[in-house]
N, C-alpha and C. Protein backbone atom coordinates (compact mmCIF):
# COMPACT_ATOMS: atom_id res chain seq x y z
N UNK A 1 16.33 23.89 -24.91
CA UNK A 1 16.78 24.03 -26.24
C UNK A 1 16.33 22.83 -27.05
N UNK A 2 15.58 23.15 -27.91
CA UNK A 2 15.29 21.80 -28.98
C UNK A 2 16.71 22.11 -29.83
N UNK A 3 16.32 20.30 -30.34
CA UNK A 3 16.93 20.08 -31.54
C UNK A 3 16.58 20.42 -32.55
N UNK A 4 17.24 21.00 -33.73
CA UNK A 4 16.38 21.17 -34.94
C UNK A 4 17.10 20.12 -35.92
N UNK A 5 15.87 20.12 -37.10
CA UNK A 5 16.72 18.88 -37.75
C UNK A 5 18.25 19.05 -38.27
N UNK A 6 18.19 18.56 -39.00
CA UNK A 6 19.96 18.52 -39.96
C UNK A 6 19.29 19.63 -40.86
N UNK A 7 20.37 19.73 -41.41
CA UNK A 7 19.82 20.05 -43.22
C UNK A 7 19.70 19.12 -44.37
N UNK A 8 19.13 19.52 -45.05
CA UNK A 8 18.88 18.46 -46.11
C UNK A 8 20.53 18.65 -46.75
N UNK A 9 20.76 17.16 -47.57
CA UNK A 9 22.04 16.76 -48.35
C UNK A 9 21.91 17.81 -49.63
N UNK A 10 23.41 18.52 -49.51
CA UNK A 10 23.29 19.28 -50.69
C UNK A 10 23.39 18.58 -52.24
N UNK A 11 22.47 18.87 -53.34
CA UNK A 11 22.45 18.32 -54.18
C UNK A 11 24.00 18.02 -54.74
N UNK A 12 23.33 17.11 -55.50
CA UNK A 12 24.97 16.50 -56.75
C UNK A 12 25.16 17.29 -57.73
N UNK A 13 26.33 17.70 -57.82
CA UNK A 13 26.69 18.14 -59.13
C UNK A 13 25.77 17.75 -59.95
N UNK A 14 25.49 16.57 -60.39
CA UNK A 14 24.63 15.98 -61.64
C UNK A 14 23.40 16.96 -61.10
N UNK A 15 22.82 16.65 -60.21
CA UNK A 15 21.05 17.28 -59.66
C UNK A 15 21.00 18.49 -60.22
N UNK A 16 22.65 19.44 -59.71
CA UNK A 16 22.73 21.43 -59.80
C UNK A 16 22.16 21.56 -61.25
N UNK A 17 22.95 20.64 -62.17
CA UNK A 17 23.48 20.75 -63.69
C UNK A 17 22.92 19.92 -64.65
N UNK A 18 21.80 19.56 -64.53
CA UNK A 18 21.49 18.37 -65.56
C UNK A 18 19.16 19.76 -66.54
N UNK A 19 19.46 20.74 -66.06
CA UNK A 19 18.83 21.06 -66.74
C UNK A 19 17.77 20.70 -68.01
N UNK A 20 18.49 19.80 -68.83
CA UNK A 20 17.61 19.13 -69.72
C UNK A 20 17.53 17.72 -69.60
N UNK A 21 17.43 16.93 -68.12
CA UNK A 21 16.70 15.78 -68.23
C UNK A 21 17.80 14.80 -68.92
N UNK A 22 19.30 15.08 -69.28
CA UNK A 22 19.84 13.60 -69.99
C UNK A 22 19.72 12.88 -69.48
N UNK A 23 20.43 11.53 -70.00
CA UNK A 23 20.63 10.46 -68.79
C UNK A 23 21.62 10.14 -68.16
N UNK A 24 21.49 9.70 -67.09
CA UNK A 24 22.83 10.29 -66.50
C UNK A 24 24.00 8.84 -67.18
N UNK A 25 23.65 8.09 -67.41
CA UNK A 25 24.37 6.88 -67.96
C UNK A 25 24.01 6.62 -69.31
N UNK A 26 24.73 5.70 -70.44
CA UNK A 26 24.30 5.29 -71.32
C UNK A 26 23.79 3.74 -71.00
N UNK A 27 23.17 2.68 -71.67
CA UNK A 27 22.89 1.89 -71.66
C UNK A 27 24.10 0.81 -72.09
N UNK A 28 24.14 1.58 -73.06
CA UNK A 28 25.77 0.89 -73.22
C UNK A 28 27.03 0.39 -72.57
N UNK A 29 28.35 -0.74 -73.09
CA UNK A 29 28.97 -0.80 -72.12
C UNK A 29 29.95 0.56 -72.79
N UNK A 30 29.71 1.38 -73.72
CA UNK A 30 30.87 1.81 -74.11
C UNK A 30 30.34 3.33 -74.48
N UNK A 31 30.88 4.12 -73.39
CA UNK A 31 29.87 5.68 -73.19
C UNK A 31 30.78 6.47 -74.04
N UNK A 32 31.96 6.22 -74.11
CA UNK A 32 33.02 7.32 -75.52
C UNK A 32 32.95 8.54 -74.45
N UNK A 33 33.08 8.44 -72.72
CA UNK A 33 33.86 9.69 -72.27
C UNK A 33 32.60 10.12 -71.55
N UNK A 34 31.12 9.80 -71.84
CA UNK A 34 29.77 10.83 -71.50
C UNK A 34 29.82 11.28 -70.11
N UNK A 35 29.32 11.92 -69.62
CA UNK A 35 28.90 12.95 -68.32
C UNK A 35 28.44 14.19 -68.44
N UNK A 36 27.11 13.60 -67.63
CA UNK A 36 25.83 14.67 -67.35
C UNK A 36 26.14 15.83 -67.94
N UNK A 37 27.06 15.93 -66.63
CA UNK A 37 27.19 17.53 -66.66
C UNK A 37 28.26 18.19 -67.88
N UNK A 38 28.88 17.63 -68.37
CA UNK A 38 29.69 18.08 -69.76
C UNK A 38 28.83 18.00 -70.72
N UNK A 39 27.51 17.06 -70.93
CA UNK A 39 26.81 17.23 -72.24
C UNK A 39 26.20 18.06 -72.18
N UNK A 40 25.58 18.17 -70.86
CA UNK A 40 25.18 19.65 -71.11
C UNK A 40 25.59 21.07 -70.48
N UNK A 41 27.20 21.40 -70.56
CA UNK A 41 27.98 22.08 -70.66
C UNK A 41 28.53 22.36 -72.27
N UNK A 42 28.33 21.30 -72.58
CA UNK A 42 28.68 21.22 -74.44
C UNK A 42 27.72 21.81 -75.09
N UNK A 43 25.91 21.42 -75.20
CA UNK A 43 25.12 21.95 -75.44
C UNK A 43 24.92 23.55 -75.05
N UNK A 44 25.25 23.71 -73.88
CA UNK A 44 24.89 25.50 -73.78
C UNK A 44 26.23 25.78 -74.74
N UNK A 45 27.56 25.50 -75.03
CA UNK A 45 28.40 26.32 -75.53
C UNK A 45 28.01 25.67 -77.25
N UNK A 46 27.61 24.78 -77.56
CA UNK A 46 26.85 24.68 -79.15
C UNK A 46 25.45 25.60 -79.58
N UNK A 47 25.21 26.00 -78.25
CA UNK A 47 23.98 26.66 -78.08
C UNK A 47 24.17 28.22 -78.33
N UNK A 48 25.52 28.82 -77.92
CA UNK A 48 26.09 29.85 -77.82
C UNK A 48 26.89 29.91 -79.31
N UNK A 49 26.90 29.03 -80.34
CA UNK A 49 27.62 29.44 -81.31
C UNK A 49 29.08 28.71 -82.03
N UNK A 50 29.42 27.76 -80.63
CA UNK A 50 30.47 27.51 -80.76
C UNK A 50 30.45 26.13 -81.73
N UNK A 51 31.52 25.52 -82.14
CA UNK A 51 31.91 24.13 -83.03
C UNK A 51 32.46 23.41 -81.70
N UNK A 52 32.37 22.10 -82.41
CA UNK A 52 32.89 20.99 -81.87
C UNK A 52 34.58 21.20 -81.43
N UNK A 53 35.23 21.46 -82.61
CA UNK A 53 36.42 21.82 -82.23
C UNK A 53 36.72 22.56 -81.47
N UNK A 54 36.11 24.16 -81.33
CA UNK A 54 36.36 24.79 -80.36
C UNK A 54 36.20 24.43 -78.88
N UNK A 55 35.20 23.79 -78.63
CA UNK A 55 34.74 23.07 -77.12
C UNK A 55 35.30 22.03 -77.23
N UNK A 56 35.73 20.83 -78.02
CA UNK A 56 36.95 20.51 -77.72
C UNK A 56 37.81 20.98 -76.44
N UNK A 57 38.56 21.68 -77.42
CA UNK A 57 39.51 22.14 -76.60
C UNK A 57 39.19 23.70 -75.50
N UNK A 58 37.74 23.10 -75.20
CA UNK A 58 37.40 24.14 -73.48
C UNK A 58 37.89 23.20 -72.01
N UNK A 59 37.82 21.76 -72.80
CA UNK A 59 37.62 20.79 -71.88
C UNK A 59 39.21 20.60 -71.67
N UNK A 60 39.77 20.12 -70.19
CA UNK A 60 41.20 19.75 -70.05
C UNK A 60 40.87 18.20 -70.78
N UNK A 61 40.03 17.29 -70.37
CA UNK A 61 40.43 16.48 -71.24
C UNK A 61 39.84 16.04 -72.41
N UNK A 62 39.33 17.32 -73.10
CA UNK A 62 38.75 17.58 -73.58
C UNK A 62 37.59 16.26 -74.34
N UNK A 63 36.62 16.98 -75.48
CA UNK A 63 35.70 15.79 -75.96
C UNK A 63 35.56 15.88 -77.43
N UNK A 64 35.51 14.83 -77.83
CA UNK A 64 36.15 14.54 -79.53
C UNK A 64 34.59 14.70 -79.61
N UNK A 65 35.06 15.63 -80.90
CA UNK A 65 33.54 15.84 -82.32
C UNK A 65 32.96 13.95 -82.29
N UNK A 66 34.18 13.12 -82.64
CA UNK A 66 32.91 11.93 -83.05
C UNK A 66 32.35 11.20 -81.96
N UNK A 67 32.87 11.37 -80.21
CA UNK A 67 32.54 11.22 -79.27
C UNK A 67 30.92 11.74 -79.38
N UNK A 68 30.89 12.96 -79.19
CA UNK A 68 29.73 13.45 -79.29
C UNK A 68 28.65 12.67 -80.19
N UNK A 69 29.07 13.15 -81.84
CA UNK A 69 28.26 12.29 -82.80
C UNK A 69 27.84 10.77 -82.18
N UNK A 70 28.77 9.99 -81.63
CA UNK A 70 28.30 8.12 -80.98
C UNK A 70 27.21 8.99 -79.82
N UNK A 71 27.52 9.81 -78.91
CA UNK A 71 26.69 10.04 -78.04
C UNK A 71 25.10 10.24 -78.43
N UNK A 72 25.03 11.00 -79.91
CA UNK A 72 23.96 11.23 -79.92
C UNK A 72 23.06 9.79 -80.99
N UNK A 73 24.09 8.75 -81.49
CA UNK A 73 23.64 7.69 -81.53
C UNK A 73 23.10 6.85 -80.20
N UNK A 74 23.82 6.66 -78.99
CA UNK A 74 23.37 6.25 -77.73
C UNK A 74 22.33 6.46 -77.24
N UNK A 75 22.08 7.68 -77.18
CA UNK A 75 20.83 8.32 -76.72
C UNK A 75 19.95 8.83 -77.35
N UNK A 76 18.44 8.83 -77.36
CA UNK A 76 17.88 9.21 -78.28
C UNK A 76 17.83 10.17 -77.40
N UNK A 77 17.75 10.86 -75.97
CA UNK A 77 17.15 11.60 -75.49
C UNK A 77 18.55 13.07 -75.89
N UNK A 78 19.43 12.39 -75.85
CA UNK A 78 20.97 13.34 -76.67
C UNK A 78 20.66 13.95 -77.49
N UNK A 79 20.65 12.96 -78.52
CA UNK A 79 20.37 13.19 -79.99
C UNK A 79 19.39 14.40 -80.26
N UNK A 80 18.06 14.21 -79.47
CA UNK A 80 17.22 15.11 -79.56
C UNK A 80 17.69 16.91 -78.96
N UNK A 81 18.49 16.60 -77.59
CA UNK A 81 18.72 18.13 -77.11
C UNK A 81 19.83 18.29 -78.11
N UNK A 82 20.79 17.77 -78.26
CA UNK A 82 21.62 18.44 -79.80
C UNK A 82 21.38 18.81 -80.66
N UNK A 83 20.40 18.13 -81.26
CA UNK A 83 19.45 19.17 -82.89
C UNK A 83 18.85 19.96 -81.99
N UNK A 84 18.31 20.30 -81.38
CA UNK A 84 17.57 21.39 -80.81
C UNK A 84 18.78 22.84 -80.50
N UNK A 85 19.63 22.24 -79.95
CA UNK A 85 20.99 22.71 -79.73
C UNK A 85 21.59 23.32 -81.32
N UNK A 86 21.96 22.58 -82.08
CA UNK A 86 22.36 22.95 -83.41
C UNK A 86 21.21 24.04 -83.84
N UNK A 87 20.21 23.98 -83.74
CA UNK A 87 18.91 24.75 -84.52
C UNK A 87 19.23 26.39 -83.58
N UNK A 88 19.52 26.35 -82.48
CA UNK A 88 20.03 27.47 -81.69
C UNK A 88 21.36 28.01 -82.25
N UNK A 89 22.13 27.14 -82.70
CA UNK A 89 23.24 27.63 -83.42
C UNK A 89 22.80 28.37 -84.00
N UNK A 90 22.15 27.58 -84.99
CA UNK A 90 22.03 28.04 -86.68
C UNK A 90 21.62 29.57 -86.25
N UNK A 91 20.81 29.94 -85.41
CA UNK A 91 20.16 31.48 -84.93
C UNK A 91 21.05 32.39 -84.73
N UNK A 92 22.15 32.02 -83.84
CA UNK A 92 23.08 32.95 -83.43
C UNK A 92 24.51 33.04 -84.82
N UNK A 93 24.36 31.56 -85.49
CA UNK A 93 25.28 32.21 -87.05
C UNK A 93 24.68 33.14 -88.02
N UNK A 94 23.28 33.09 -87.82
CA UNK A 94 22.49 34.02 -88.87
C UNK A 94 22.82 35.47 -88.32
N UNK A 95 22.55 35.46 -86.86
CA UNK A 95 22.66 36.91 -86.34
C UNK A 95 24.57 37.44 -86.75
N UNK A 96 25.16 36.12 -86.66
CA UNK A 96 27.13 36.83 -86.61
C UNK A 96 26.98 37.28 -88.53
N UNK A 97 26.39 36.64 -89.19
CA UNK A 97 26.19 37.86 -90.54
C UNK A 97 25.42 38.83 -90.27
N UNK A 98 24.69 38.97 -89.81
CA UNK A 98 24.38 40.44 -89.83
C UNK A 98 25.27 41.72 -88.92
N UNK A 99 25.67 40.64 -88.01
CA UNK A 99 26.89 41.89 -87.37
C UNK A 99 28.22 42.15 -88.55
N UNK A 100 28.73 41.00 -89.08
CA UNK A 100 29.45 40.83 -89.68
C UNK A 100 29.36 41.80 -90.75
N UNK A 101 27.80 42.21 -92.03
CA UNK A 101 27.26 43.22 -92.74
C UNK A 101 27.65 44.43 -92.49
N UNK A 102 27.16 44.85 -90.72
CA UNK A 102 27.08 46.37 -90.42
C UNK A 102 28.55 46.82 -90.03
N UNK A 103 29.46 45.61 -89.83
CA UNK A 103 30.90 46.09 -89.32
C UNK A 103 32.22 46.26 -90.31
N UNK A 104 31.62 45.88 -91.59
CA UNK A 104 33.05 46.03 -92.19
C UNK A 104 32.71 46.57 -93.90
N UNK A 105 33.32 47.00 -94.22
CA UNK A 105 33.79 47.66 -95.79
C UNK A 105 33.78 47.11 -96.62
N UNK A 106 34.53 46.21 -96.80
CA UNK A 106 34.95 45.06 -97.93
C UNK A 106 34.08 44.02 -98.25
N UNK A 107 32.98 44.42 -98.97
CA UNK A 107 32.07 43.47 -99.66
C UNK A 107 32.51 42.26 -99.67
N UNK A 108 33.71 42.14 -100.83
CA UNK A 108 33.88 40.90 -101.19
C UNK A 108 34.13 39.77 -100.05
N UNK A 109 34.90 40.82 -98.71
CA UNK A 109 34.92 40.05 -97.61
C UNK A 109 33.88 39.35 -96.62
N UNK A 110 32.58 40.27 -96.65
CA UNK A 110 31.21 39.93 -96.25
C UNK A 110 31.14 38.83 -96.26
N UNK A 111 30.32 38.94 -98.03
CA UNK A 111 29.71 38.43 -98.91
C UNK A 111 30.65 36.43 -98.59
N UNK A 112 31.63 36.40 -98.94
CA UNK A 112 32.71 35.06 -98.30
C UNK A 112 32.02 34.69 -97.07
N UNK A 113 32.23 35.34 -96.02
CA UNK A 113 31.80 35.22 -94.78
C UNK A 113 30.57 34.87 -94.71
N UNK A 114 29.80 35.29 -95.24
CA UNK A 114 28.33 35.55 -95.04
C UNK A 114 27.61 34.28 -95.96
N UNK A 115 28.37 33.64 -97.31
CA UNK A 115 27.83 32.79 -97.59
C UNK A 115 28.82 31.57 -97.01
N UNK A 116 29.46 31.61 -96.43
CA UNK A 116 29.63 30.39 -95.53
C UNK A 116 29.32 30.04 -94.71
N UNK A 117 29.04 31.82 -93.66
CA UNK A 117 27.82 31.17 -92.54
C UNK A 117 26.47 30.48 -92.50
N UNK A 118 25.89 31.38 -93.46
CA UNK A 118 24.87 30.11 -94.68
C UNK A 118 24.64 29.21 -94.85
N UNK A 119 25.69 29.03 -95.48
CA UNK A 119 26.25 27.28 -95.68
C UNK A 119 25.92 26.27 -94.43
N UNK A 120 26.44 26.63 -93.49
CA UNK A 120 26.78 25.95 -92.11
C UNK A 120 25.05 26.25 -91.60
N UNK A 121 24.16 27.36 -91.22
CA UNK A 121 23.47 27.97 -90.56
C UNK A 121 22.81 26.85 -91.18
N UNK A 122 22.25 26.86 -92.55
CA UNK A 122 21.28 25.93 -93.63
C UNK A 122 21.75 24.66 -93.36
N UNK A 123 22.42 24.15 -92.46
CA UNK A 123 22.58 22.64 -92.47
C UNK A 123 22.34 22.25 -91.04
N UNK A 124 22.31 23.45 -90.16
CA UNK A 124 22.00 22.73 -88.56
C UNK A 124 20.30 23.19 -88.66
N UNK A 125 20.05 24.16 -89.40
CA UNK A 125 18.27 23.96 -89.17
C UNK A 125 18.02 24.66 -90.43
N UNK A 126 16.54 24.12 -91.03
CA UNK A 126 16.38 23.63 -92.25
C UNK A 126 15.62 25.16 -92.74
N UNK A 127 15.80 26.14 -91.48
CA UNK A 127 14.93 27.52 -92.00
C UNK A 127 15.80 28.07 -92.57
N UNK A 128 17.40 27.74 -92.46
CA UNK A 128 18.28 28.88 -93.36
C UNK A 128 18.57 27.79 -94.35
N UNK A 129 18.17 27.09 -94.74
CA UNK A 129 18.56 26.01 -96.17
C UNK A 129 17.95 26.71 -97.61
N UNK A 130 18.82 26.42 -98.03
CA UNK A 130 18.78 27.26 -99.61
C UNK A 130 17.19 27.02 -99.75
N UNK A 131 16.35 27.29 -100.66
CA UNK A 131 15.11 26.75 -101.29
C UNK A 131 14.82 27.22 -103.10
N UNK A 132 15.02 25.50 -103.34
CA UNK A 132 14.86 25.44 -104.63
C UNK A 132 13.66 24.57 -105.32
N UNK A 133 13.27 25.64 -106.16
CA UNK A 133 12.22 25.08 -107.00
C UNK A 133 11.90 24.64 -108.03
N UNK A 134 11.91 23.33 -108.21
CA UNK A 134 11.21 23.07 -109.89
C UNK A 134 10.29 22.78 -110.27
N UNK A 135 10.43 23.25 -111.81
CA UNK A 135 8.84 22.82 -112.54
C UNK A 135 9.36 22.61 -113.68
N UNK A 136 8.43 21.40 -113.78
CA UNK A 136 8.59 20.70 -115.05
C UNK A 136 7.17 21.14 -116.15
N UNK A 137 7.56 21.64 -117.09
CA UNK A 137 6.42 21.74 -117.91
C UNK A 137 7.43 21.54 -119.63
N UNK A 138 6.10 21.28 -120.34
CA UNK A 138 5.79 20.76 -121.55
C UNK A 138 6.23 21.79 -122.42
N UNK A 139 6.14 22.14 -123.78
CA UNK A 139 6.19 22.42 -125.00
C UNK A 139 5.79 24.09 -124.84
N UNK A 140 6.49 25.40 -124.79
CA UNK A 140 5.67 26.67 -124.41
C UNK A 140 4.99 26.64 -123.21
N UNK A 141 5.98 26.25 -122.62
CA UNK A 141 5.05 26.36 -120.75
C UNK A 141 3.45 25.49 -120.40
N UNK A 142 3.14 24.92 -121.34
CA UNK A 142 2.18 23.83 -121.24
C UNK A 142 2.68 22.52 -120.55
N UNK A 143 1.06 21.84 -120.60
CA UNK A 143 1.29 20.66 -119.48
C UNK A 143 3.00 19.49 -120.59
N UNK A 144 3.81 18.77 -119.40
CA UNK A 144 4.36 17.83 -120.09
C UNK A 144 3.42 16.66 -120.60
N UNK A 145 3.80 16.00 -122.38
CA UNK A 145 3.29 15.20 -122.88
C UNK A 145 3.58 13.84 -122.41
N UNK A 146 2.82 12.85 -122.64
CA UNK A 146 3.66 11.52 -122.47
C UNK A 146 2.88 10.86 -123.40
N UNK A 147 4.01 10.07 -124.07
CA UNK A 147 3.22 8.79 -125.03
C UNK A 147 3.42 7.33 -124.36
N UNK A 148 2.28 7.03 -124.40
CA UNK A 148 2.31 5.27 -124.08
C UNK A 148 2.26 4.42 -125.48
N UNK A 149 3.03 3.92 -125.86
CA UNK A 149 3.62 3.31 -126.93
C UNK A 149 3.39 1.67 -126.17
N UNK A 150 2.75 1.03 -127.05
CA UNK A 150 2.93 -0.58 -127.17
C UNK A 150 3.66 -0.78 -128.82
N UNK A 151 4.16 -1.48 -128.60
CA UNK A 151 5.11 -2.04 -129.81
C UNK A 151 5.39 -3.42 -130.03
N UNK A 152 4.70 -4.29 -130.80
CA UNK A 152 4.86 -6.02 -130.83
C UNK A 152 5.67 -6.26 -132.21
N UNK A 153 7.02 -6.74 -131.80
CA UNK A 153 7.90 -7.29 -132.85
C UNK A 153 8.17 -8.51 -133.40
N UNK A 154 7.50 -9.18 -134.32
CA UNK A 154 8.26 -10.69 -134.21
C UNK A 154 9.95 -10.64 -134.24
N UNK A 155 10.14 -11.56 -133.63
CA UNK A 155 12.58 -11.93 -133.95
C UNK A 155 12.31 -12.21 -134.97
N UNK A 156 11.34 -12.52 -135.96
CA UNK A 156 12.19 -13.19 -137.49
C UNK A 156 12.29 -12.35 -138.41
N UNK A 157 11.67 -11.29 -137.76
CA UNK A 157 11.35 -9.89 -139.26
C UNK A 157 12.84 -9.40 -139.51
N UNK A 158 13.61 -9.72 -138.25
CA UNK A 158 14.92 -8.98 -138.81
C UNK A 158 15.73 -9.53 -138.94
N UNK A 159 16.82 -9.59 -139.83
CA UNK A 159 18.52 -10.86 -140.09
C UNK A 159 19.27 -10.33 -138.91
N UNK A 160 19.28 -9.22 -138.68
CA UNK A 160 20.32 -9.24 -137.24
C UNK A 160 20.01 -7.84 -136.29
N UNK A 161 20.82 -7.90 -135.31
CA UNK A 161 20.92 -6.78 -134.33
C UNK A 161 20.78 -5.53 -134.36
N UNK A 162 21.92 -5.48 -135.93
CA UNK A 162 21.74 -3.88 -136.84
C UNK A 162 20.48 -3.31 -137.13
N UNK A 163 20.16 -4.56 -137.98
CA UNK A 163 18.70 -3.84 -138.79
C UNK A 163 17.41 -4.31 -137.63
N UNK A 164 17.77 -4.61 -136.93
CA UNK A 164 16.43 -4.12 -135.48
C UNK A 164 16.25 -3.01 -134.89
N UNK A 165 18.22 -2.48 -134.58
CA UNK A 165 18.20 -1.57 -134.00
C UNK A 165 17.95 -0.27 -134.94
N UNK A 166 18.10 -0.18 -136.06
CA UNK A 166 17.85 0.56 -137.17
C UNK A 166 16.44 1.18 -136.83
N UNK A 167 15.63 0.25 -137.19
CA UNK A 167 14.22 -0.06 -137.06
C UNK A 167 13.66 0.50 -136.13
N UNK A 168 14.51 0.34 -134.84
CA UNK A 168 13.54 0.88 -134.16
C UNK A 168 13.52 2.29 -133.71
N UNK A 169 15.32 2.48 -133.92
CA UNK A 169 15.27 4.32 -133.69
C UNK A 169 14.26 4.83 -135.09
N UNK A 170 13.88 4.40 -135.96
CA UNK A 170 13.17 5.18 -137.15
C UNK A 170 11.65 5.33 -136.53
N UNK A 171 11.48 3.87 -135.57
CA UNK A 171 10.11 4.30 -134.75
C UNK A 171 9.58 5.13 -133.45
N UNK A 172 11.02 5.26 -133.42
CA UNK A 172 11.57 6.51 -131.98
C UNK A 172 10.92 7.78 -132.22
N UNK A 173 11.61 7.45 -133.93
CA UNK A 173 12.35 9.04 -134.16
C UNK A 173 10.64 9.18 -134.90
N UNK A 174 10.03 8.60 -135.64
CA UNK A 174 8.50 8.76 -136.20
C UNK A 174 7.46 8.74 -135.01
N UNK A 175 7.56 8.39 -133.85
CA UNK A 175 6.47 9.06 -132.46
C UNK A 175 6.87 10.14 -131.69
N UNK A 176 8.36 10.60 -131.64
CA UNK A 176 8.76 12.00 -131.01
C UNK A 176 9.36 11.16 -129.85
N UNK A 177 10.00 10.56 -129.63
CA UNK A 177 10.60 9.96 -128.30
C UNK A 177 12.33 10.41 -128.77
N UNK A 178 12.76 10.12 -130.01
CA UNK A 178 14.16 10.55 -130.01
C UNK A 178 14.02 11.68 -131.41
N UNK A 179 15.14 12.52 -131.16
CA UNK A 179 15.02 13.28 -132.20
C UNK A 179 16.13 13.14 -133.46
N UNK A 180 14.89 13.65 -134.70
CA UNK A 180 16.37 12.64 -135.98
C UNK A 180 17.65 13.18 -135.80
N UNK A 181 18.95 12.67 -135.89
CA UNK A 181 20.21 12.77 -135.70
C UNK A 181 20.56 11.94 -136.77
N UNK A 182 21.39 12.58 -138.04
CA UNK A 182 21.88 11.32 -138.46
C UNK A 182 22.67 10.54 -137.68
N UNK A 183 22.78 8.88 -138.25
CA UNK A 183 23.29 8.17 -137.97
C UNK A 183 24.95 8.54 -138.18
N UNK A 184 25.96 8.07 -137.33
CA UNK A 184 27.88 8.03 -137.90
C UNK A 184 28.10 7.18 -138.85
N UNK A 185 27.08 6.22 -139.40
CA UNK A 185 27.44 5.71 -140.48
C UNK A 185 27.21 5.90 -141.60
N UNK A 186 25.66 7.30 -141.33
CA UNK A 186 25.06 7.43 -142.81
C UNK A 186 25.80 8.24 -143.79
N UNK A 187 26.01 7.99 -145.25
CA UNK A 187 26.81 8.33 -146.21
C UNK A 187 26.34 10.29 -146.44
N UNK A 188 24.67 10.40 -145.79
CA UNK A 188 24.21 11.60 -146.37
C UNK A 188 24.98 12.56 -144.94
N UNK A 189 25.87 12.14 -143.91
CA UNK A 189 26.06 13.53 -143.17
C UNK A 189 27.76 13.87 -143.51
């Protein structure tokens, strides 16, 4: 009868469960709770749809929203599977409006629902973010004008503050930079 060998050591929990490569430690002296295998137990259920709060409280001792947030300051390699993670959200909140559309009656109730999932969907990845556009144009949809104005004043031309400032809205208002308004002091409004 030979011997046959042993068996090989069954892997670690960490080895079964570490799927995306975290680390298994922070560098830090101060980890705010981390382990392997809960971050990425957290990630598949952020991955699946869920909030912070809700996975929270999956965990008995459970893991605080800003736990997480420091985690993904700690790690860049975190940080990175969590937006990737959130961007998976955002997919499966886009899909809960459209179930949400085909299952119920009450528009006004949707429509609530549906632009809040939105809301949320458009902030974990940037494909459901509103998109807004501007354009700036000129006078009848023409190009915008610009004047380059040089202006050399001597201080002695004027007795005071008033009649400078006078002066110069009249040169405002004679190149098109401000438009005439009477003055609150003038006798003609």
């Amino acid at each position: 009868m030979t011997e046959t060998a042993p068996p090989p050591p069954l892997p670690s929990p960490v080895e079964l469960y570490n799927p995306r490569g975290l680390p298994l430690e922070f560098e830090s002296e101060h980890s705010f709770g981390y382990d392997v295998v809960k971050a990425n137990q957290l990630l598949d259920l952020v991955e699946k749809g869920f909030s912070l709060a809700e996975i929270e409280a999956v965990f008995d001792d459970g893991i605080p929203a800003p736990h997480v947030i420091r985690w993904t300051r700690l790690s860049r390699d975190f940080a990175a599977e969590y937006e990737l993670s959130r961007g998976i959200q955002a997919d499966i909140l886009v899909d809960k409006i459209i179930m949400e559309g085909q299952k119920s009656n009450n528009a006004g109730l949707v429509k609530a629902r549906t632009d809040n999932i939105k809301a949320v969907a458009g902030y974990f990845n940037e494909r459901y973010a509103p998109k807004t556009r501007t354009e700036l144009t000129g006078k009848d949809g023409g190009p915008v004008s610009t004047v380059n104005a040089h202006l050399e004043v001597d201080q002695n031309t004027y007795s005071s503050k008033e009649e400078y400032d006078l002066a110069m809205r009249g040169y405002m208002t004679d190149i098109g930079l401000i438009p005439l308004v009477p003055a609150d002091d003038d006798p003609a409004s």
